[in-house]
Structure formats: C-alpha cells, structure tokens
Protein backbone atom coordinates (compact mmCIF):
# COMPACT_ATOMS: atom_id res chain seq x y z
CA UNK A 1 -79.84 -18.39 4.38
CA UNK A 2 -76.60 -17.70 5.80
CA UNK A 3 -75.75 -18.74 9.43
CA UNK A 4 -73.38 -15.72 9.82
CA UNK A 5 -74.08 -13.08 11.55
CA UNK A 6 -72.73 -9.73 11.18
CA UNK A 7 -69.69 -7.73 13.11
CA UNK A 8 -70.68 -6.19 15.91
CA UNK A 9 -68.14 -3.47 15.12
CA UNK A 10 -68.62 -2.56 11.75
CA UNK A 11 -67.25 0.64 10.99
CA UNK A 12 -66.87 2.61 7.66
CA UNK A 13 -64.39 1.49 5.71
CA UNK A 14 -63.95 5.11 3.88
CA UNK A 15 -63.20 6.36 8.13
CA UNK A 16 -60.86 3.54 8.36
CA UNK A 17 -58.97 4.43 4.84
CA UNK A 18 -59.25 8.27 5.85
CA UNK A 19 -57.33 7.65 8.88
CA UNK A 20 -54.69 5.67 7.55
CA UNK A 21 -54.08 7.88 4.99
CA UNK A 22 -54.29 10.39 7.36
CA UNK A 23 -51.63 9.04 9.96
CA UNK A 24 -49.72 7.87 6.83
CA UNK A 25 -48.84 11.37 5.33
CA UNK A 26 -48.58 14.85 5.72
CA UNK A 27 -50.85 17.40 5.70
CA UNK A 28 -48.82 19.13 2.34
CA UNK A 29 -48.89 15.25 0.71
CA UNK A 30 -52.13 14.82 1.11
CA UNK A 31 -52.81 18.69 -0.20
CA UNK A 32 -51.19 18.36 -3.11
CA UNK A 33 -52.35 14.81 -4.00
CA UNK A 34 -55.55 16.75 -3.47
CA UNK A 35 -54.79 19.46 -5.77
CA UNK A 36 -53.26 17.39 -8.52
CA UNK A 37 -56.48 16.03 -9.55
CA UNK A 38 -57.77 18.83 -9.65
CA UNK A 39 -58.66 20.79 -12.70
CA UNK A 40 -61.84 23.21 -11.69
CA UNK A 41 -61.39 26.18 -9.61
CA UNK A 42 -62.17 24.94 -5.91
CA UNK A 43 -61.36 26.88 -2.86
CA UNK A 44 -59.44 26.04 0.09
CA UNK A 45 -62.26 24.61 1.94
CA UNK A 46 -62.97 22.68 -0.49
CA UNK A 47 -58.82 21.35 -0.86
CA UNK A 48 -58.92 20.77 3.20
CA UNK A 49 -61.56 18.63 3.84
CA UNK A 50 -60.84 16.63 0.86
CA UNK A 51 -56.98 16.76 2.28
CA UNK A 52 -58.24 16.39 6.07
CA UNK A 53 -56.67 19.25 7.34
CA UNK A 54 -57.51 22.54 8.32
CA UNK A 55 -58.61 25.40 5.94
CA UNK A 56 -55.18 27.19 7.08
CA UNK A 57 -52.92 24.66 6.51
CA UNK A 58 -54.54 23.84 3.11
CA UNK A 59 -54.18 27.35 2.20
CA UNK A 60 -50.48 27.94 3.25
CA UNK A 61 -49.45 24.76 1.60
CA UNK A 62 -51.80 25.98 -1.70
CA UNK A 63 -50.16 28.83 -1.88
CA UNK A 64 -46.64 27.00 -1.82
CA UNK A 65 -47.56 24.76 -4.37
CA UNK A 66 -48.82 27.98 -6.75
CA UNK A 67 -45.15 29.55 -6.23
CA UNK A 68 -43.43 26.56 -7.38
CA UNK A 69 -46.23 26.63 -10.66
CA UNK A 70 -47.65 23.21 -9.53
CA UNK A 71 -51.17 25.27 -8.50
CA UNK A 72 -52.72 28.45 -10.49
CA UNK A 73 -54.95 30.58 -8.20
CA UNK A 74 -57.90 33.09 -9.24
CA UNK A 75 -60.25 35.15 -7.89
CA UNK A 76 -63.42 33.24 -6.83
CA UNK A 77 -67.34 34.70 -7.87
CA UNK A 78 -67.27 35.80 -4.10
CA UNK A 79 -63.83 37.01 -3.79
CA UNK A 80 -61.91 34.68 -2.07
CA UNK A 81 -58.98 32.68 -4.28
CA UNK A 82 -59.57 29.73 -5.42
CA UNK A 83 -56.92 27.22 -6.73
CA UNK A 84 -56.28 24.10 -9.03
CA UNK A 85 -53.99 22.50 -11.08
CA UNK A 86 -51.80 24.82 -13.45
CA UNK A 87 -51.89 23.37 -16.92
CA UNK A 88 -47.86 23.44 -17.20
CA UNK A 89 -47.56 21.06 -14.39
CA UNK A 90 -49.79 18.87 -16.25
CA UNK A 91 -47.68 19.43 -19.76
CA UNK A 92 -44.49 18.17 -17.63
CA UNK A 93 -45.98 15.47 -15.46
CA UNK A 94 -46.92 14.22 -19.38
CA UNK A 95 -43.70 14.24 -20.88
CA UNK A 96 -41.72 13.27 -17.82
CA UNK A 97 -43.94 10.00 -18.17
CA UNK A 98 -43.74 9.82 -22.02
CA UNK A 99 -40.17 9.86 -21.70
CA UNK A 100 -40.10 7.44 -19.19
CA UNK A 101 -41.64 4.72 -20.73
CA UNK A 102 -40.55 5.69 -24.89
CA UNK A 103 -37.12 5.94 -25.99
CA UNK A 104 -35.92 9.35 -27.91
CA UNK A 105 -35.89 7.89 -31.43
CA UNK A 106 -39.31 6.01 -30.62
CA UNK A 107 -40.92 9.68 -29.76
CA UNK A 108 -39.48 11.11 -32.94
CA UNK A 109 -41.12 7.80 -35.23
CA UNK A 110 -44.34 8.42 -33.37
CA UNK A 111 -44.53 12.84 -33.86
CA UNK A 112 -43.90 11.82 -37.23
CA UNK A 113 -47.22 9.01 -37.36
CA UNK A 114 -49.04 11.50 -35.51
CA UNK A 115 -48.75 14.34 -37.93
CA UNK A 116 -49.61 12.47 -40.60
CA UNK A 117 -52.23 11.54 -39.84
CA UNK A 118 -53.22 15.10 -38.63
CA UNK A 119 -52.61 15.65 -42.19
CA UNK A 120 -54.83 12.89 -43.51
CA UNK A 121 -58.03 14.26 -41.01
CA UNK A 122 -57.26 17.85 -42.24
CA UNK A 123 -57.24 16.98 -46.13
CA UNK A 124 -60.26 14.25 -45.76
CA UNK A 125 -62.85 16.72 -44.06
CA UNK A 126 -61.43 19.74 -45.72
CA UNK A 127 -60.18 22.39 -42.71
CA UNK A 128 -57.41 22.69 -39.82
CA UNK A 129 -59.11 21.32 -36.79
CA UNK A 130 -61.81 19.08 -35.64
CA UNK A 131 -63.75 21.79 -33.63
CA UNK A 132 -64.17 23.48 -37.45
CA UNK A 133 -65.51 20.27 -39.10
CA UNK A 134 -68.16 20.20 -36.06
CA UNK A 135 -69.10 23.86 -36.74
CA UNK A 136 -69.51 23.17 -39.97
CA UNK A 137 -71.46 19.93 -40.02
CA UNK A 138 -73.67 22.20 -37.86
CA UNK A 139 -73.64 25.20 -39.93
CA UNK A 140 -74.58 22.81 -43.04
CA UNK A 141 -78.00 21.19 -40.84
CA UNK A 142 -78.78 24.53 -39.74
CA UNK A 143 -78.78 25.68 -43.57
CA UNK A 144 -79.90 22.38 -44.61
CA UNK A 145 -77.31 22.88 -47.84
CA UNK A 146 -75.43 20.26 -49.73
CA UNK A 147 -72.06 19.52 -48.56
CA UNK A 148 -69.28 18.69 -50.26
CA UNK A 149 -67.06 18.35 -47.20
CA UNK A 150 -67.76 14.23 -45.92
CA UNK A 151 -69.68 13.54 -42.55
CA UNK A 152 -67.63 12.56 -39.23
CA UNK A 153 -68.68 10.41 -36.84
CA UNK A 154 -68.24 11.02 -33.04
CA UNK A 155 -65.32 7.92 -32.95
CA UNK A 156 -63.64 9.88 -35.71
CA UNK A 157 -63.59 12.95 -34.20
CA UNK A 158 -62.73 12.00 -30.67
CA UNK A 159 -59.77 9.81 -32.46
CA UNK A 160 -58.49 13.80 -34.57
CA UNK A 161 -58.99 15.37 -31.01
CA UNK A 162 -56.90 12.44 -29.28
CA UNK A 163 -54.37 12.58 -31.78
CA UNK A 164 -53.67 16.37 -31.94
CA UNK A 165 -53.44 16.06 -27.23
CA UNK A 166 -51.38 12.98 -27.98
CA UNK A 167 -49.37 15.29 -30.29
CA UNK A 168 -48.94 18.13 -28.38
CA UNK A 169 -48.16 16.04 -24.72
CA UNK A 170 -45.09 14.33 -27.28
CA UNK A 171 -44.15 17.43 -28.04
CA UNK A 172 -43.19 18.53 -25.61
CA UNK A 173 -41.74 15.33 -23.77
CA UNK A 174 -39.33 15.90 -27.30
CA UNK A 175 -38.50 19.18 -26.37
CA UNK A 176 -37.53 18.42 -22.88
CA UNK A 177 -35.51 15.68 -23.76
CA UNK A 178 -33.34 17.59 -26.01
CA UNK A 179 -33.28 20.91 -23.19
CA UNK A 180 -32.06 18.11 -21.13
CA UNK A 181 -29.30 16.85 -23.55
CA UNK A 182 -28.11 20.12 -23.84
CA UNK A 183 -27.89 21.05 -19.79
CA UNK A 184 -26.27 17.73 -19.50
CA UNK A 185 -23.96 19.05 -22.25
CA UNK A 186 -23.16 22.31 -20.60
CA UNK A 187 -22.45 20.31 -17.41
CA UNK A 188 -18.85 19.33 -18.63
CA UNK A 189 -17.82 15.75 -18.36
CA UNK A 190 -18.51 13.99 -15.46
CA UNK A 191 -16.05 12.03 -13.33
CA UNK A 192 -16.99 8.87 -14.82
CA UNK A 193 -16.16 10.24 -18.33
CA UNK A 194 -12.87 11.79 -16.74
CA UNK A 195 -11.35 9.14 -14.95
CA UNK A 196 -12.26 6.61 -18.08
C-alpha cells in the first residue's frame, strides 16, 4: 500500500486540455481542425461542440470553409445542412504530402510498381477490380459451382484495394507536380535567374 494520498484538486484532464486548446486557437482553427477529420455528414451542432464554440460561429466559419472547397454541405434527413470533409481537399492534402516527402522521379518509379502490380492482381484472379473478385467468390458459394478463377484471402484483397488508393493519391500528387512545373514555367524567369 501506497502512503500517497491523492490531490485534493483533481480535475479532468480532458477540461484542462479543452481549455488550453481553447485559449490557444481560434474559434475557425479549431472548426476546421474539427471538420478535417471529418468524413460523415454531421451538422453544425455537432462541428461546435466538438470545436467549443457556438452553433453560429461553427456555421459561419462551415460555410467559409465549403466556399473555399475544403467542406461539402448537404441536406440533412431533417432539413437542416449538414457538412464534412469534401473529398478533393482530401486528394490534395495527399499529394501535397506525397510530394513532400518523394522526389518527382521517385513518384514516377513507384506509379510504375504500382500498376504492375495492379496488373498482376487483375490477370491472377481473372477481372478489373477487387470489389468483382469478392462478388464473384460470393456468387460462386451462393451457386456452390466450380471455379476456375483462384480464392483471395482478406490480406490479399485489402493489399489490391491499398494499392489501387495508393495509386490513385500518386496520381495525382504526379499531376500536380507537373501543373506546378508548368505555372512556374509561365511565371517567366525570376530575378534570381535574371540577375545570374
């Protein structure tokens, strides 16, 4: 047995974390650090007291984010809007960070890994995409028919989904790397370049 004895002051350490968060930001930080995780339809209620600010303030700052395409909105079962995070903002946040961390001739080795082995999944089991070798592994027990098309385990499968995301995400981080070269192109020289 411990001699200790416990605070006389204890207090939640979620309150004390809320707070400081709370005195540490703004109410529009802490709405869209809300918002970015989040991927189901919620309403503004819902953004606020997660954000700890008012349902009005959520809502106006909600409603920023959605015209700058961070946020999509639709309309609730009840009617009111509800909001989350748009998919494209996702796509970018993505590639900004692919490109961050992976060099442009890096990306390009990798697509090129990636696809083939796409390739290899969709010759091996026999059709395009995992969510048709799942239909048909079901179809097959359902029918109880021989199959000439081989079984996939769930590693497999989750490895041909991860691949084709991981695909599509460094897509896209490609593309914007090259839109980028060319803005930078249509810039001109810069003074650095001029003056060299």
């Amino acid at each position: 047995m411990s001699n200790r004895t416990p605070p006389d002051d204890f207090t939640d350490i979620n309150d004390a974390v809320g707070e400081e968060w709370e005195s540490e930001t703004t109410p529009y930080e802490r709405v869209r650090h809300v918002i970015a995780h989040t991927y189901a339809p919620v309403s503004a209620d819902t953004v606020a007291t997660d954000a700890q600010t008012s349902p009005k303030t959520a809502r106006k700052h909600l409603n920023a984010l959605a015209s700058e395409g961070f946020v999509t909105t639709a309309t609730g079962a009840h009617g009111g809007t509800t909001y989350r995070r748009s998919p494209e903002s996702l796509v970018v946040e993505q590639a900004a960070d692919i490109l961050e961390h992976i060099s442009t001739d890096e990306l390009v080795t990798r697509i090129a890994e990636m696809r083939e082995q796409l390739t290899d999944y969709q010759t091996k089991y026999g059709v395009e995409s995992p969510e048709e070798v799942t239909v048909e592994q079901t179809n097959q027990t359902l029918s109880e028919s021989e199959s000439t098309q081989p079984d996939i385990d769930a590693e497999t499968l989750r490895e041909w989904q991860t691949t084709r995301r991981n695909l599509a995400f460094a897509n896209a981080a490609l593309s914007i790397a090259n839109a980028e070269r060319f803005v930078d192109d249509s810039l001109g020289p810069t003074d650095e370049s001029v003056s060299a």
